[in-house]
N, C-alpha and C. Protein backbone atom coordinates (compact mmCIF):
# COMPACT_ATOMS: atom_id res chain seq x y z
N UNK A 1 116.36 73.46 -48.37
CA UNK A 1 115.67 74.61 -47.81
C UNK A 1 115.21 75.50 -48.96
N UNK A 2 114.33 76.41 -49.13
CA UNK A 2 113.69 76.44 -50.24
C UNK A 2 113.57 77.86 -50.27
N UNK A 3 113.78 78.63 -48.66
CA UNK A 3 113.40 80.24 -48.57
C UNK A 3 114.91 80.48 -47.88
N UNK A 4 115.74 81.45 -47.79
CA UNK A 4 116.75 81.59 -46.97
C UNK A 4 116.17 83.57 -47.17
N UNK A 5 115.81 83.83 -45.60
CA UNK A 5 115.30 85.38 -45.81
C UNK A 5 114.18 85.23 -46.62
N UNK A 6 114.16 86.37 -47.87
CA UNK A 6 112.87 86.36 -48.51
C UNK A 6 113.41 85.46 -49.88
N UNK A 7 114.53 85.20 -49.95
CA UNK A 7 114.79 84.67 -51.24
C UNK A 7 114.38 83.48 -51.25
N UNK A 8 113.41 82.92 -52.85
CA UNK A 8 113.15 81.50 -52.83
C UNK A 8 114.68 80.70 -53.79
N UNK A 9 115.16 79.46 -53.12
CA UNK A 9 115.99 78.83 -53.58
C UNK A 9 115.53 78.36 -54.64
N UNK A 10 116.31 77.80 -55.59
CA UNK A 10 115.26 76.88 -57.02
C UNK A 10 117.13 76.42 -57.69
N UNK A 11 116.80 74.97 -58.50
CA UNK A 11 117.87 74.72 -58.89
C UNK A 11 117.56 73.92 -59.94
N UNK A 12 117.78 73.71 -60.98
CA UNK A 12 118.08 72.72 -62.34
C UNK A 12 119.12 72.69 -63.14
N UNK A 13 118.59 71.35 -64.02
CA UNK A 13 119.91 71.63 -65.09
C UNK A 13 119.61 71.84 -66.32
N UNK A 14 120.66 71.92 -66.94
CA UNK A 14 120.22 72.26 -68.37
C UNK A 14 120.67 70.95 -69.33
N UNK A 15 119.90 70.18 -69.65
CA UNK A 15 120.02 69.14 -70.46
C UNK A 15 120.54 69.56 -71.45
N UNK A 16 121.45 68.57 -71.90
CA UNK A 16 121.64 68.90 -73.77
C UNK A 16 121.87 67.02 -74.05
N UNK A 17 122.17 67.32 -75.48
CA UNK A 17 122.73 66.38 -76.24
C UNK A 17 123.29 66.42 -77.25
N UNK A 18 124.39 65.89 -77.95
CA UNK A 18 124.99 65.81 -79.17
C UNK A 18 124.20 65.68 -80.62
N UNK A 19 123.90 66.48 -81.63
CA UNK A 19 123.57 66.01 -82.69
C UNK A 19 124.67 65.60 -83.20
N UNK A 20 124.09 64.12 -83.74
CA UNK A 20 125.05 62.81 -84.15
C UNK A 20 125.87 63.59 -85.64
N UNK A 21 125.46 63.89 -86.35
CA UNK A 21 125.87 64.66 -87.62
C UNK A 21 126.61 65.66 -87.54
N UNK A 22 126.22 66.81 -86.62
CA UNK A 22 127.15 67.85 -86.79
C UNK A 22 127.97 67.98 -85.34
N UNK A 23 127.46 67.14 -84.45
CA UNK A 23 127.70 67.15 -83.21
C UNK A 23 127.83 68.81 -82.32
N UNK A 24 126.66 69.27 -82.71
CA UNK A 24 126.48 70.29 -82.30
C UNK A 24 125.31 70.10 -80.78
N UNK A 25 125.70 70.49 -80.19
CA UNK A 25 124.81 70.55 -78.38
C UNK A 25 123.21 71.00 -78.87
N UNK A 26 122.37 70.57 -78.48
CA UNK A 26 120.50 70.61 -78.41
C UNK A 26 120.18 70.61 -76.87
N UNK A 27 119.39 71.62 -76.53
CA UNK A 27 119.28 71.98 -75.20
C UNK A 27 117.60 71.90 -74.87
N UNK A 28 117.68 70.81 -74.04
CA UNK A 28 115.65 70.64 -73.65
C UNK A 28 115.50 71.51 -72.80
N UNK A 29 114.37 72.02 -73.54
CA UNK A 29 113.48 73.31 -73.10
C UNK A 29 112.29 72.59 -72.77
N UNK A 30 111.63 72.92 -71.70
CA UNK A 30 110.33 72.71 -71.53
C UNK A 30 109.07 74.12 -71.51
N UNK A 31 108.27 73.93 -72.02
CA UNK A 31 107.12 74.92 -72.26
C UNK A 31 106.11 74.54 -70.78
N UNK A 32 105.85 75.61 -70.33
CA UNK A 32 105.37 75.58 -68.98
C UNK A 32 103.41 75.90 -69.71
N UNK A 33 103.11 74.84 -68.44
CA UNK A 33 101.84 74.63 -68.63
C UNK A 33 100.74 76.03 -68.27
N UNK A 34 101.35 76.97 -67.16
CA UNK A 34 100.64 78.07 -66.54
C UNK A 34 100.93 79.68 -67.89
N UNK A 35 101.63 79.21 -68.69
CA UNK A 35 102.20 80.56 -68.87
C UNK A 35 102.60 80.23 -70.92
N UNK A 36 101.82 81.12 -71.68
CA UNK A 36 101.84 80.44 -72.95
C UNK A 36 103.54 80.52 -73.49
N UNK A 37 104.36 81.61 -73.26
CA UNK A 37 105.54 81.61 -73.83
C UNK A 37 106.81 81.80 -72.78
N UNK A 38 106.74 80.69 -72.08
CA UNK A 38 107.74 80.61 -70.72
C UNK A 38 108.16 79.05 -71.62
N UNK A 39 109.57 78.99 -71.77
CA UNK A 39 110.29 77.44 -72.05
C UNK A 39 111.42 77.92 -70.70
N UNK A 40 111.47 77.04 -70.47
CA UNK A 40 113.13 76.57 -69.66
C UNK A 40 113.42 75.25 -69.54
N UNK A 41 115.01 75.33 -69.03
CA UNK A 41 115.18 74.24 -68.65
C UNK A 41 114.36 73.51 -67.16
N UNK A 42 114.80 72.12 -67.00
CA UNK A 42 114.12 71.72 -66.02
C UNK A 42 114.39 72.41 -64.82
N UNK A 43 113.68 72.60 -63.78
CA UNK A 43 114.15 73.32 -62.42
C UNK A 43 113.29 73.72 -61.74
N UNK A 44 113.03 73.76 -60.39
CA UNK A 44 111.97 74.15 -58.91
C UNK A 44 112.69 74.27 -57.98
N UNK A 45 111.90 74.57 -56.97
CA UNK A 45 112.12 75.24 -55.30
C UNK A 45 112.82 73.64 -54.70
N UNK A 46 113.53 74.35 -54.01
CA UNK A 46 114.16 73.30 -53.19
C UNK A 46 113.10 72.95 -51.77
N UNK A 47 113.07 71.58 -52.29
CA UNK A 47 112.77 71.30 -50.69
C UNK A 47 113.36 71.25 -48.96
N UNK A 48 112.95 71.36 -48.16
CA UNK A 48 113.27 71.38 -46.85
C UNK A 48 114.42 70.53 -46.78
N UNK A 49 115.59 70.86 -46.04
CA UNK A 49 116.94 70.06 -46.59
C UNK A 49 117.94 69.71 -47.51
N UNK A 50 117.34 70.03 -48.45
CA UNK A 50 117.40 69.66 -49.68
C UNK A 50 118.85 70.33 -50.08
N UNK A 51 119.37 69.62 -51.05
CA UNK A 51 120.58 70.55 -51.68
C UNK A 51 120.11 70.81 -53.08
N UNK A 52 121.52 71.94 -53.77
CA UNK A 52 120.37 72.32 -54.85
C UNK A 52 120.43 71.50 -56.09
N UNK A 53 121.67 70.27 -55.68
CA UNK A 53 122.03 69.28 -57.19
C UNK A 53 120.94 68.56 -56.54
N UNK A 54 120.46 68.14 -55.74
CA UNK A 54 119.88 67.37 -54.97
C UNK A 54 118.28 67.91 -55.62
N UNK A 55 118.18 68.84 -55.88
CA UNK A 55 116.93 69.45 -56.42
C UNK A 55 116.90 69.47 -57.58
N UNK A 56 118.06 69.99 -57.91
CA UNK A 56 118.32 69.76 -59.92
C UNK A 56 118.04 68.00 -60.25
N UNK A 57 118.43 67.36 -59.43
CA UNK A 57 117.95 66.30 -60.35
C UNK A 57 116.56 65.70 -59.84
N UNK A 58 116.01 66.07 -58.92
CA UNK A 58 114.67 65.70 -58.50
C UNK A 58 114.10 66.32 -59.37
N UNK A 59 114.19 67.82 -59.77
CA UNK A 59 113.16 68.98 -60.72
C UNK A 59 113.18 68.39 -62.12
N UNK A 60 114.56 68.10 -62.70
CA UNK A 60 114.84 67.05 -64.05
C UNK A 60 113.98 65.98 -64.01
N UNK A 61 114.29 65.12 -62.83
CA UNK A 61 113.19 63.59 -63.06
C UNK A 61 111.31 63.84 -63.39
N UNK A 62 111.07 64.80 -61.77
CA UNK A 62 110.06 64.99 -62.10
C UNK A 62 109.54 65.65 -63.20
N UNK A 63 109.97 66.50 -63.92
CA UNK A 63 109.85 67.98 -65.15
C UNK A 63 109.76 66.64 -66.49
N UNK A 64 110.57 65.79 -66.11
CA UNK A 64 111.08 65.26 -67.92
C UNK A 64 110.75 64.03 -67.93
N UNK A 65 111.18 63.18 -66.88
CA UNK A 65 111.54 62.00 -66.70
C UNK A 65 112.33 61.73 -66.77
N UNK A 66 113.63 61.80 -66.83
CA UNK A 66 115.05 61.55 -66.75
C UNK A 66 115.65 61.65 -65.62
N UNK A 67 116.07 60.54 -65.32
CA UNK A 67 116.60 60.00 -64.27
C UNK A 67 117.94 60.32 -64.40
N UNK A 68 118.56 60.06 -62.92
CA UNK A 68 119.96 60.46 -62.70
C UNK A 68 120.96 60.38 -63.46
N UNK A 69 121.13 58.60 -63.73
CA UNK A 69 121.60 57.95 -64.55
C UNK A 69 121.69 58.05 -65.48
N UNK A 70 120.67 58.85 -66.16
CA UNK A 70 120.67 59.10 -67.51
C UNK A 70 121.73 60.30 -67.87
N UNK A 71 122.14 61.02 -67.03
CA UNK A 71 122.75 62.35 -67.04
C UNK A 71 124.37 62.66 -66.81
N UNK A 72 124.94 63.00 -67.73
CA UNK A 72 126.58 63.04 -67.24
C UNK A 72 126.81 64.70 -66.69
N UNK A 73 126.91 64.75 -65.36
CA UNK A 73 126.91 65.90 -64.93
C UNK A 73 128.66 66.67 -65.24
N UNK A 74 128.52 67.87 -65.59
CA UNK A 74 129.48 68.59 -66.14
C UNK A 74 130.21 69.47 -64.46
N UNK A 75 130.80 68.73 -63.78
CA UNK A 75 130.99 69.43 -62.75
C UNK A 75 132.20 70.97 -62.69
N UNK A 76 132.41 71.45 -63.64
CA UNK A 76 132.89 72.33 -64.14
C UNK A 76 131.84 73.55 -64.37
N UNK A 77 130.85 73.76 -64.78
CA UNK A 77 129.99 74.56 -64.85
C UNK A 77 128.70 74.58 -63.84
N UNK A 78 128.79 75.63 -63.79
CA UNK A 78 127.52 76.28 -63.01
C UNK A 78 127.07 77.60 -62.89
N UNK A 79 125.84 78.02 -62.94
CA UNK A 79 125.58 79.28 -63.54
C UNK A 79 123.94 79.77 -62.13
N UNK A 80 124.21 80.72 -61.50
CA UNK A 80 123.73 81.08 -60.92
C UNK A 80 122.49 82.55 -61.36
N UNK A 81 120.89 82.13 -61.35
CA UNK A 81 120.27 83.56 -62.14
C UNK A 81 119.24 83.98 -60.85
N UNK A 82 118.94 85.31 -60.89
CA UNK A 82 118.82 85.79 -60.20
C UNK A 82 117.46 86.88 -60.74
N UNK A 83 116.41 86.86 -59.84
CA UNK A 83 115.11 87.43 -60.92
C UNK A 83 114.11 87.40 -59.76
N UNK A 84 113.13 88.53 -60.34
CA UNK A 84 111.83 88.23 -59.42
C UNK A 84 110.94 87.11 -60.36
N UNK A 85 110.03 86.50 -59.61
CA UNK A 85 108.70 85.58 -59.96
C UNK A 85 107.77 85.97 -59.08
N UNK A 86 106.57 86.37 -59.97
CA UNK A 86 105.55 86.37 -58.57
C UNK A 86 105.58 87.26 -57.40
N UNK A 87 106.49 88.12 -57.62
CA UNK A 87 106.77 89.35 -56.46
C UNK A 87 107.75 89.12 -55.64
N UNK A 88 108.54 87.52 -55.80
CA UNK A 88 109.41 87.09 -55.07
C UNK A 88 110.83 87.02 -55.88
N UNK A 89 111.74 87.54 -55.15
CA UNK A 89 112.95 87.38 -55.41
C UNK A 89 113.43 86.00 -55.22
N UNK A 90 113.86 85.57 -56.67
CA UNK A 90 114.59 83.65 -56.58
C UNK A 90 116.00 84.10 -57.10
N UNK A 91 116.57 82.82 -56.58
CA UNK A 91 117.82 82.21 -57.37
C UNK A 91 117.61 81.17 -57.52
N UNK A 92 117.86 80.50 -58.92
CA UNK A 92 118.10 79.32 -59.20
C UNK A 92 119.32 78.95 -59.58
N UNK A 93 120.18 78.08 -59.23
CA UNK A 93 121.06 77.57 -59.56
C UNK A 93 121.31 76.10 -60.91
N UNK A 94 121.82 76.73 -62.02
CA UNK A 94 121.49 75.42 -62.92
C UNK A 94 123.06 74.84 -63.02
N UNK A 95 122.65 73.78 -62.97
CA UNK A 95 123.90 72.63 -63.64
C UNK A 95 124.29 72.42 -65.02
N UNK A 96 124.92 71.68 -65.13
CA UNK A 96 124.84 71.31 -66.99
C UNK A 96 124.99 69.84 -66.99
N UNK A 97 124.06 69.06 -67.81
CA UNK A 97 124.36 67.81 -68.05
C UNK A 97 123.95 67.06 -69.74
N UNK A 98 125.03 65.97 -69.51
CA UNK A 98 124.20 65.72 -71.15
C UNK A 98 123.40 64.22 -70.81
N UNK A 99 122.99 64.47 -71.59
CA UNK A 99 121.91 63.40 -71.73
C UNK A 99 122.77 62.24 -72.13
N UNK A 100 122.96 60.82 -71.75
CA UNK A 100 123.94 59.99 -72.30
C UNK A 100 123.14 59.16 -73.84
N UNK A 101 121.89 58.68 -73.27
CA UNK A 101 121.22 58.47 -74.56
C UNK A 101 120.42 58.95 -75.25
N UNK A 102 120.28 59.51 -76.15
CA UNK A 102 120.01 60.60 -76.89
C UNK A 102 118.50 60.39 -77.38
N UNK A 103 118.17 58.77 -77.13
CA UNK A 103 117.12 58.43 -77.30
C UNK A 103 115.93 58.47 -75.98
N UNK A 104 116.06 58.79 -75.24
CA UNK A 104 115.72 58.98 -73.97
C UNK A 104 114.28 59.54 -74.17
N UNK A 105 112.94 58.84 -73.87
CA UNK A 105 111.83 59.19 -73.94
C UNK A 105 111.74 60.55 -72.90
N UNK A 106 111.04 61.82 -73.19
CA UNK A 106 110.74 62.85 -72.45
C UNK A 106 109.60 62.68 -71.78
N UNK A 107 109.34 62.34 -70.56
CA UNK A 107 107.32 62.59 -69.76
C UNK A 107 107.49 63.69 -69.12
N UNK A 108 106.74 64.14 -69.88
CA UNK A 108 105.96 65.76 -68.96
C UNK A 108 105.49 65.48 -67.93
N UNK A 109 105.92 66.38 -66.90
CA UNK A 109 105.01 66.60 -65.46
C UNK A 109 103.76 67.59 -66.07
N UNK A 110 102.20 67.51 -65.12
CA UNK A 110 101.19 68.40 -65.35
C UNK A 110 101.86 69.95 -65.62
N UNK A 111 102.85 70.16 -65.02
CA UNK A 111 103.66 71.70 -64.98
C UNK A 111 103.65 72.29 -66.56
N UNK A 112 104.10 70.97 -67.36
CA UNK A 112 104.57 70.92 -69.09
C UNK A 112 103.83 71.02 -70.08
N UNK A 113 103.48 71.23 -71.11
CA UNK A 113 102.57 70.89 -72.10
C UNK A 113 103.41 70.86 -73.35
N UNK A 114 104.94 70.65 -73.61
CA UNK A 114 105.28 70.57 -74.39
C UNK A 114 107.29 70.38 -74.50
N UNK A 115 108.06 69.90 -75.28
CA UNK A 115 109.43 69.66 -75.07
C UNK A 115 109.87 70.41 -76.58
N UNK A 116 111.52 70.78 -76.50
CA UNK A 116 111.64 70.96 -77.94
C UNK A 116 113.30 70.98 -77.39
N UNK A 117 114.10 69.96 -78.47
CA UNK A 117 115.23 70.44 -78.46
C UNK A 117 116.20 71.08 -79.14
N UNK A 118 116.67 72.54 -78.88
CA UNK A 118 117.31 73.67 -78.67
C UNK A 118 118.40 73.77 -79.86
N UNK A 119 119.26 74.31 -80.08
CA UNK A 119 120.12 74.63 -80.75
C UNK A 119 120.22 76.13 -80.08
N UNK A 120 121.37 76.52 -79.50
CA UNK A 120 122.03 77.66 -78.75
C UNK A 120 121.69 78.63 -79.82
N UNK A 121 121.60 78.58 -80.88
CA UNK A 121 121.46 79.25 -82.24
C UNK A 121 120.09 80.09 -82.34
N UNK A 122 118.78 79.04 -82.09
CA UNK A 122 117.57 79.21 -81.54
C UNK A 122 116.75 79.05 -80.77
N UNK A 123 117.73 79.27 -79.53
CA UNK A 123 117.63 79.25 -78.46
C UNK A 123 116.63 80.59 -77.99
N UNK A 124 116.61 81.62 -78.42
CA UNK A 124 116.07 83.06 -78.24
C UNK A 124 114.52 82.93 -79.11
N UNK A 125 114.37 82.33 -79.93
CA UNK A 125 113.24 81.92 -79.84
C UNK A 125 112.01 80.87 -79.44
N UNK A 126 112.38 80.71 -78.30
CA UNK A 126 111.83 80.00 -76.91
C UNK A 126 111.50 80.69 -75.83
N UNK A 127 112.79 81.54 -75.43
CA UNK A 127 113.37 81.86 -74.75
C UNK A 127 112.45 83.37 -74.05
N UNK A 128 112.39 83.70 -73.01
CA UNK A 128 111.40 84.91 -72.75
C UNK A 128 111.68 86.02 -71.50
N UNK A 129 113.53 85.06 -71.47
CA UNK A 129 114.54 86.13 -70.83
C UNK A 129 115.43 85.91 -71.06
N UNK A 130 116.25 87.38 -71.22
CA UNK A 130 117.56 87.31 -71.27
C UNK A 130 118.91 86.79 -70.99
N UNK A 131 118.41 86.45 -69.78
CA UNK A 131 119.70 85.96 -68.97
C UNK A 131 119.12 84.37 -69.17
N UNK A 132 118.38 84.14 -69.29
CA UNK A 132 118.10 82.46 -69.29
C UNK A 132 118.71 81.85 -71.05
N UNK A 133 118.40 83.04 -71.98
CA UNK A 133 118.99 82.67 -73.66
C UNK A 133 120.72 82.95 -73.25
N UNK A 134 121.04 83.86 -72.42
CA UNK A 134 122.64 84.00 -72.37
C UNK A 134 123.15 82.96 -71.74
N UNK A 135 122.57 82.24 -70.23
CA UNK A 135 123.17 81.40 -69.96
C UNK A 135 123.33 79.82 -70.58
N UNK A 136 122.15 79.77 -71.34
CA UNK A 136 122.63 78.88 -72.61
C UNK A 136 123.67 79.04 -73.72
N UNK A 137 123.78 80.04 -73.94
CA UNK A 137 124.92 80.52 -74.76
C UNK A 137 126.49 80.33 -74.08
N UNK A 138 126.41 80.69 -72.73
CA UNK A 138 127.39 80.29 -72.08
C UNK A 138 128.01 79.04 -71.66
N UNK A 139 126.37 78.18 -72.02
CA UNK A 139 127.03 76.86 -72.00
C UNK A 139 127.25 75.69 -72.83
N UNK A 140 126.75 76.49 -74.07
CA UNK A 140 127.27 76.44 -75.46
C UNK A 140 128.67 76.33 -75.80
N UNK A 141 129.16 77.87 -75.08
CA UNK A 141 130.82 77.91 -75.43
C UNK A 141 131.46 76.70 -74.66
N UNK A 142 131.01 77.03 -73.46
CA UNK A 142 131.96 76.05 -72.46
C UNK A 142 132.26 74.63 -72.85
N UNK A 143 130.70 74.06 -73.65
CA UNK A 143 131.21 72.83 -74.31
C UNK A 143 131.67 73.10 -75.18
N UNK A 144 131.37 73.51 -76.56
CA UNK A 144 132.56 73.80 -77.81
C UNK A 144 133.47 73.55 -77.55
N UNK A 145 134.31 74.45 -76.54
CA UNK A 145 135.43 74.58 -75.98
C UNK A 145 135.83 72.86 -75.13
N UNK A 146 135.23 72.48 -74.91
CA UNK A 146 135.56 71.06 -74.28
C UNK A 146 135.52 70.07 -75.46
N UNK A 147 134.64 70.23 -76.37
CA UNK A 147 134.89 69.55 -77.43
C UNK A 147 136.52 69.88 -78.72
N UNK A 148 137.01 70.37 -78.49
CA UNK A 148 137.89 71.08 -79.23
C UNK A 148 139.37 71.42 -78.77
């Protein structure tokens, strides 16, 4: 379901992956095709029925190309943001997952015009809200902390 009241639903995840060397987390950002300095992670409106992991990984496949399978979902985290778009009040709900092969070709949906992966570090220069650079940061720690 995609509207509950006036609120639009929306859900993704936030990809990462291990750099092999320092094994530090890289977080895919996508650069949105409508808007010159909007990156996020993958994520859209839920469809009719729909649940919102159920949308997180439909918004991932379609946004990136990365398929389910490709993704080790972190069922421990979840991070709920909350914002107007467009005059409309959303929530999106993001997941966390890592990418299992690191080699994993990225395809842009028309939405995209570009990929870059992240470092929590420079993450804020992508980034073109607050709460979207913090909740990366938050899920920065959470892995550290799982790594350690």
């Amino acid at each position: 379901m995609e509207m509950e009241g006036s609120i639009v639903k929306a859900a993704g995840i936030i990809v990462y992956t291990l750099d092999a060397l320092m094994n530090e987390p890289k977080y895919l950002l996508l650069k949105a095709s409508n808007k010159p300095f909007h990156w996020t992670p993958p994520k859209g409106r839920l469809d009719p029925g729909e649940t919102f992991m159920d949308a997180a990984y439909r918004e991932t496949w379609e946004e990136s190309g990365l398929q389910k399978e490709l993704i080790e979902m972190d069922s421990s985290f979840q991070e709920v943001l909350r914002y107007k778009a467009n005059g409309k009040d959303k929530e999106c709900v993001y997941y966390l997952g890592k990418l299992l092969d690191p080699e994993s070709k990225i395809t842009l949906s028309h939405e995209h015009t570009d990929h870059a992966w992240v470092s929590a570090d420079s993450v804020n220069e992508y980034c073109d809200k607050e709460s979207l650079c913090n909740m990366i940061a938050n899920a920065d720690v959470h892995i550290k902390n799982k790594l350690h």
